[in-house]
C-alpha atoms as a PDB file:
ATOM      1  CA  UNK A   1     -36.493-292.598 -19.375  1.00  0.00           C
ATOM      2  CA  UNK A   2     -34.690-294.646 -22.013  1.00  0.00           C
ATOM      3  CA  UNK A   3     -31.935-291.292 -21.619  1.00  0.00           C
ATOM      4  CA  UNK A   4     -31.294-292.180 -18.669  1.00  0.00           C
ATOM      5  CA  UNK A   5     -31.439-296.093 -18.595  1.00  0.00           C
ATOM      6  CA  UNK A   6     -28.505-295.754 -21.191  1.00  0.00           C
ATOM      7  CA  UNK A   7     -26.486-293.490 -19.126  1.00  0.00           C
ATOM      8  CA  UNK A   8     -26.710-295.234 -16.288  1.00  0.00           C
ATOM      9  CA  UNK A   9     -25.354-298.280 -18.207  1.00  0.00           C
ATOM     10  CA  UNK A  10     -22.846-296.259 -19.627  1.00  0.00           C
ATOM     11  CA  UNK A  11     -21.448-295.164 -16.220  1.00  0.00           C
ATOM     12  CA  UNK A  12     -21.492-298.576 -14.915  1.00  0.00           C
ATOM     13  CA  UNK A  13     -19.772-300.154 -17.742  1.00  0.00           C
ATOM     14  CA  UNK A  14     -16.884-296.764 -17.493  1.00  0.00           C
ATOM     15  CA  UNK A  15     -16.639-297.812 -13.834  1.00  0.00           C
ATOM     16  CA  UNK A  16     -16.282-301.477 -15.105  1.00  0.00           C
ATOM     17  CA  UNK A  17     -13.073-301.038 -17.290  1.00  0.00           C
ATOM     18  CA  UNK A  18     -11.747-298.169 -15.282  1.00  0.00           C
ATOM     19  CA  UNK A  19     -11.854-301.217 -12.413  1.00  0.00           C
ATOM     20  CA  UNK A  20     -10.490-303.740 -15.047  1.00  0.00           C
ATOM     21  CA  UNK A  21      -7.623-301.707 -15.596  1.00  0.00           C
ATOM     22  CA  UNK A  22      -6.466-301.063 -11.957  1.00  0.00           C
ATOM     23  CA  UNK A  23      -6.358-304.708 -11.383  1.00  0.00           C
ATOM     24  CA  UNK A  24      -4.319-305.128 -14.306  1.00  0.00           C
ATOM     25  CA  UNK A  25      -1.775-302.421 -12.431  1.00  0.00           C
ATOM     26  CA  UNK A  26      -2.313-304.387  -9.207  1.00  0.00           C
ATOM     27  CA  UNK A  27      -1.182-307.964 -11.045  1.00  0.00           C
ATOM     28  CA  UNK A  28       0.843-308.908  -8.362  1.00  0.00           C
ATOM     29  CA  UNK A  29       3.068-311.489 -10.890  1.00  0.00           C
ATOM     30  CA  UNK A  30       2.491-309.425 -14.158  1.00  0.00           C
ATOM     31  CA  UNK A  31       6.147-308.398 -15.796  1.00  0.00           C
ATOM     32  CA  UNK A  32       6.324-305.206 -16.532  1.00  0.00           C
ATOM     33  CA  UNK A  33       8.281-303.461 -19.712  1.00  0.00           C
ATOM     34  CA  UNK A  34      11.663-301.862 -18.767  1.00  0.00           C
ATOM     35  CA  UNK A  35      12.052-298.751 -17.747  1.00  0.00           C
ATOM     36  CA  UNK A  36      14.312-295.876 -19.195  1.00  0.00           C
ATOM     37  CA  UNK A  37      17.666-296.008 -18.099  1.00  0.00           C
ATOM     38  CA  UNK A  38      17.596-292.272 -17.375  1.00  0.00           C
ATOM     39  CA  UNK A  39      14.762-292.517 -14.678  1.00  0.00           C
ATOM     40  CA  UNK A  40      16.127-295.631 -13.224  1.00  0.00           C
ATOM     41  CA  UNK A  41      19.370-293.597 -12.287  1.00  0.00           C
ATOM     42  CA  UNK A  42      17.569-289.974 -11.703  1.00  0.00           C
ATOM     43  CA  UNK A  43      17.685-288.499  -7.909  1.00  0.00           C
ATOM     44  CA  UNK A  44      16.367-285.310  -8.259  1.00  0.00           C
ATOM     45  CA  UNK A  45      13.384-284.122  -9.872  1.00  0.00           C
ATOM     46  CA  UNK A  46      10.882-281.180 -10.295  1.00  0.00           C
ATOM     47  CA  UNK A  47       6.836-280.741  -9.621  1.00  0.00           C
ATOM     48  CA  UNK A  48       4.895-279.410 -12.113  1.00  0.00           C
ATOM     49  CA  UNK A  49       1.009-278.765 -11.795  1.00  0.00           C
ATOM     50  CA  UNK A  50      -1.765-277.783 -10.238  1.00  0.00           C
ATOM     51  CA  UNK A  51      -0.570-276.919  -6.201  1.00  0.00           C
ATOM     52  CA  UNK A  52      -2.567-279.917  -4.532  1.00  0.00           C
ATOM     53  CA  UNK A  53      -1.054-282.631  -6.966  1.00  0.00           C
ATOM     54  CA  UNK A  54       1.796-281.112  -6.111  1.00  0.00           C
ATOM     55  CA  UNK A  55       1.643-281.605  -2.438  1.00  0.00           C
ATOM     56  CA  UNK A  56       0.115-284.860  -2.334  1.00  0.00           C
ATOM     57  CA  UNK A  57       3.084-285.918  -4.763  1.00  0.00           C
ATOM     58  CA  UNK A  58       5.645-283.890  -2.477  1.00  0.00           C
ATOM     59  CA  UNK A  59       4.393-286.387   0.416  1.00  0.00           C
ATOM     60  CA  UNK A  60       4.283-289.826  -1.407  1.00  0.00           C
ATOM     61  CA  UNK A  61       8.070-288.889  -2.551  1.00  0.00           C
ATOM     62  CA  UNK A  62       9.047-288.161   0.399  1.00  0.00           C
ATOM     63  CA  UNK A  63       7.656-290.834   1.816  1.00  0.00           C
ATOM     64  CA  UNK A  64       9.448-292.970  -0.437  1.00  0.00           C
ATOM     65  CA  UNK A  65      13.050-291.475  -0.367  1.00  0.00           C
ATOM     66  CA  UNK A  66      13.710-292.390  -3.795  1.00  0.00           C
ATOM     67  CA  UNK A  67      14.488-288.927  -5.392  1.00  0.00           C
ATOM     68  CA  UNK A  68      15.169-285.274  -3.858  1.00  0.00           C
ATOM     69  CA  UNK A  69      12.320-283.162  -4.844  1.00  0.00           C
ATOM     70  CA  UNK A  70      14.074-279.180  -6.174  1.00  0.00           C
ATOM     71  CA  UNK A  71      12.538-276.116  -7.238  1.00  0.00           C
ATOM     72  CA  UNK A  72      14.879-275.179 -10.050  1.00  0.00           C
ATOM     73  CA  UNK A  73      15.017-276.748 -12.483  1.00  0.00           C
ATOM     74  CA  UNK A  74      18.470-277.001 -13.687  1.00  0.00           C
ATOM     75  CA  UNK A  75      19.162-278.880 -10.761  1.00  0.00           C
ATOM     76  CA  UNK A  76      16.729-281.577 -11.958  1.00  0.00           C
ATOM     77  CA  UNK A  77      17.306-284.987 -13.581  1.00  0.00           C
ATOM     78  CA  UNK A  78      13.416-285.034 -14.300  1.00  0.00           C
ATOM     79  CA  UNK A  79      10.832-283.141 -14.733  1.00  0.00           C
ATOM     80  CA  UNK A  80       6.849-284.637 -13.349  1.00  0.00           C
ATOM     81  CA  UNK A  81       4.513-283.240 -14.624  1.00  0.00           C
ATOM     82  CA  UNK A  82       0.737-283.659 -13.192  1.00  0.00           C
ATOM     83  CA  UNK A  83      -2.251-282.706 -15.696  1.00  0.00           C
ATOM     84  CA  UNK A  84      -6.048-282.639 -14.692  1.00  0.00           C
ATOM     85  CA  UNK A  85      -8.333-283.492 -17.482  1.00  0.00           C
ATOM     86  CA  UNK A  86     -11.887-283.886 -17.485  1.00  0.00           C
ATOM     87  CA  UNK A  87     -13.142-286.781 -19.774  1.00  0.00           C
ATOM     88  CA  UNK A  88     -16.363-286.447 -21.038  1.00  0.00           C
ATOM     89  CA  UNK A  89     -19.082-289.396 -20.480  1.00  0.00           C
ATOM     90  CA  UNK A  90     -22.373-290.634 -22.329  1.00  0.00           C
ATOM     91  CA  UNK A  91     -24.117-287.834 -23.502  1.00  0.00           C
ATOM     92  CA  UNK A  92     -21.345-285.465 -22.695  1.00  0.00           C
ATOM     93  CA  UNK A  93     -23.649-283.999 -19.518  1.00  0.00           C
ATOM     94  CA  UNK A  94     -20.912-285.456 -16.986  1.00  0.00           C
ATOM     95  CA  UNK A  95     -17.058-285.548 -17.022  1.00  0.00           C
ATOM     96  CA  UNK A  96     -14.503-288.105 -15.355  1.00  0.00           C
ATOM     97  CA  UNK A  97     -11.399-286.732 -13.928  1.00  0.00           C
ATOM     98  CA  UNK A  98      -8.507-288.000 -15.064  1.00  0.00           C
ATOM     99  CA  UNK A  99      -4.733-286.817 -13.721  1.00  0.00           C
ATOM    100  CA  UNK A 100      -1.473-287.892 -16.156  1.00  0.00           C
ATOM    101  CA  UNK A 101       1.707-288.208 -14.939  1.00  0.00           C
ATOM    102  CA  UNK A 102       4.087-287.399 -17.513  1.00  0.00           C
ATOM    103  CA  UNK A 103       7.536-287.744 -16.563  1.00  0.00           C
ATOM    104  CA  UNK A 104      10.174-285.827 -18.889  1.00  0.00           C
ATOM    105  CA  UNK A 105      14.073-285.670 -19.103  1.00  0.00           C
ATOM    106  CA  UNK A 106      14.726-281.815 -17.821  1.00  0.00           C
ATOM    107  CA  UNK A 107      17.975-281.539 -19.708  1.00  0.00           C
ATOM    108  CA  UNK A 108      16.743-282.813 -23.018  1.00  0.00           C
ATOM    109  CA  UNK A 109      12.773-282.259 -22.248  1.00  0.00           C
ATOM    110  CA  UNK A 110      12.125-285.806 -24.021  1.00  0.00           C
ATOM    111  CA  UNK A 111       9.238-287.787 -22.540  1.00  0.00           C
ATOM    112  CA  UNK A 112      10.614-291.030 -21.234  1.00  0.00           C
ATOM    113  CA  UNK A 113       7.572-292.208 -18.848  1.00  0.00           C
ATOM    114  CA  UNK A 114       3.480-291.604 -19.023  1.00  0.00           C
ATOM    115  CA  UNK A 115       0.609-292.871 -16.551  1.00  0.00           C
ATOM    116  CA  UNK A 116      -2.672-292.000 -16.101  1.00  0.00           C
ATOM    117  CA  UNK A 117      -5.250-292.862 -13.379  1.00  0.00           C
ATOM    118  CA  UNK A 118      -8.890-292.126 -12.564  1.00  0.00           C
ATOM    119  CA  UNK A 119     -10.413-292.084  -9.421  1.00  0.00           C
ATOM    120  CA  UNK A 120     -12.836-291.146  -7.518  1.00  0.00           C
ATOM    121  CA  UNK A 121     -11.401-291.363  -3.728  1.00  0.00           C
ATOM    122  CA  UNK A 122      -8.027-290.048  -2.934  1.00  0.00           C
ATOM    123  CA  UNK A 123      -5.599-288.437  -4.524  1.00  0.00           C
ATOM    124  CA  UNK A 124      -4.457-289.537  -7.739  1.00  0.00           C
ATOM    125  CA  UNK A 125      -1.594-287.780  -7.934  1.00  0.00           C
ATOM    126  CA  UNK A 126      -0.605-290.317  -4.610  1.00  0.00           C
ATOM    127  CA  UNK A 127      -1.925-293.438  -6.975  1.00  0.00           C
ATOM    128  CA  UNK A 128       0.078-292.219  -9.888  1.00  0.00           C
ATOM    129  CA  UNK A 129       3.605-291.943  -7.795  1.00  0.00           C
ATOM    130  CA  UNK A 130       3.138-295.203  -6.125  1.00  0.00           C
ATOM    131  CA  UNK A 131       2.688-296.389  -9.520  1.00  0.00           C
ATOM    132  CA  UNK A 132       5.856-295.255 -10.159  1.00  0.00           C
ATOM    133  CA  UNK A 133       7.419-296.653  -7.074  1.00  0.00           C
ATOM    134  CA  UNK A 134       6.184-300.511  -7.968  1.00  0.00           C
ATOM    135  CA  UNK A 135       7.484-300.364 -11.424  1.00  0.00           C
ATOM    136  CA  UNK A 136      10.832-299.558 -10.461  1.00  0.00           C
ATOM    137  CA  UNK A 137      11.483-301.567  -7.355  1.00  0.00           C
ATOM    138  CA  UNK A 138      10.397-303.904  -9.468  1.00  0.00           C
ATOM    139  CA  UNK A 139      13.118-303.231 -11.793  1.00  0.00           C
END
């Protein structure tokens, strides 16, 4: 019983900071660090990952307008890249998903943006490219 007591607690205080750190993302006022030059000016990029990322990312972009989604790659100022982990919890009997956004420079391959998000409802891969969108129209 005690087992279980503590992973409950566990769980709820994961859910806790996972909560405390959206609604440091959601600071309507909060300044945010500049961004790379090179993604401010980028209009075209590549998907990378798993397919559904990958469409749920294909719609938020488009969506958005901001950058022409290609297929090759040379044609690409960047490269995002969407990678499923699972995060192990308390007593390593249950996992978290967590997706990553890593965003890198296709010519050089340099990584010049990373975000991660968990959640439970939705896509993330949506969360992670909205994300995107606040930081630079906020730019």
């Amino acid at each position: 019983m005690k087992v279980r007591t503590v992973v409950k607690a566990f769980m709820v205080a994961l859910l806790l900071c996972a909560t405390a750190v959206a609604k440091v993302k959601d600071k309507p006022n909060a300044l945010l660090a500049p961004l790379p030059e090179a993604l401010k000016s980028a209009k075209t990029v590549v998907l990378k990952g798993d397919q559904q990322a990958i469409d749920s990312a294909f719609d938020e972009l488009a969506r958005w307008g901001r950058f022409q989604v290609v297929t090759d790659k040379t044609k690409a100022d960047l490269v995002f890249e969407f990678v499923y982990t699972k995060e192990p919890v308390a007593d390593n009997r249950k996992f978290v998903t967590k997706e990553t956004l890593e965003i890198h420079d296709a010519k050089s391959g340099e990584s010049i943006y990373h975000d991660w998000i968990m959640d439970v409802s939705g896509s993330m891969a949506r969360g992670l490219v909205k994300n995107l969108r606040k930081r630079l129209e906020q730019h």
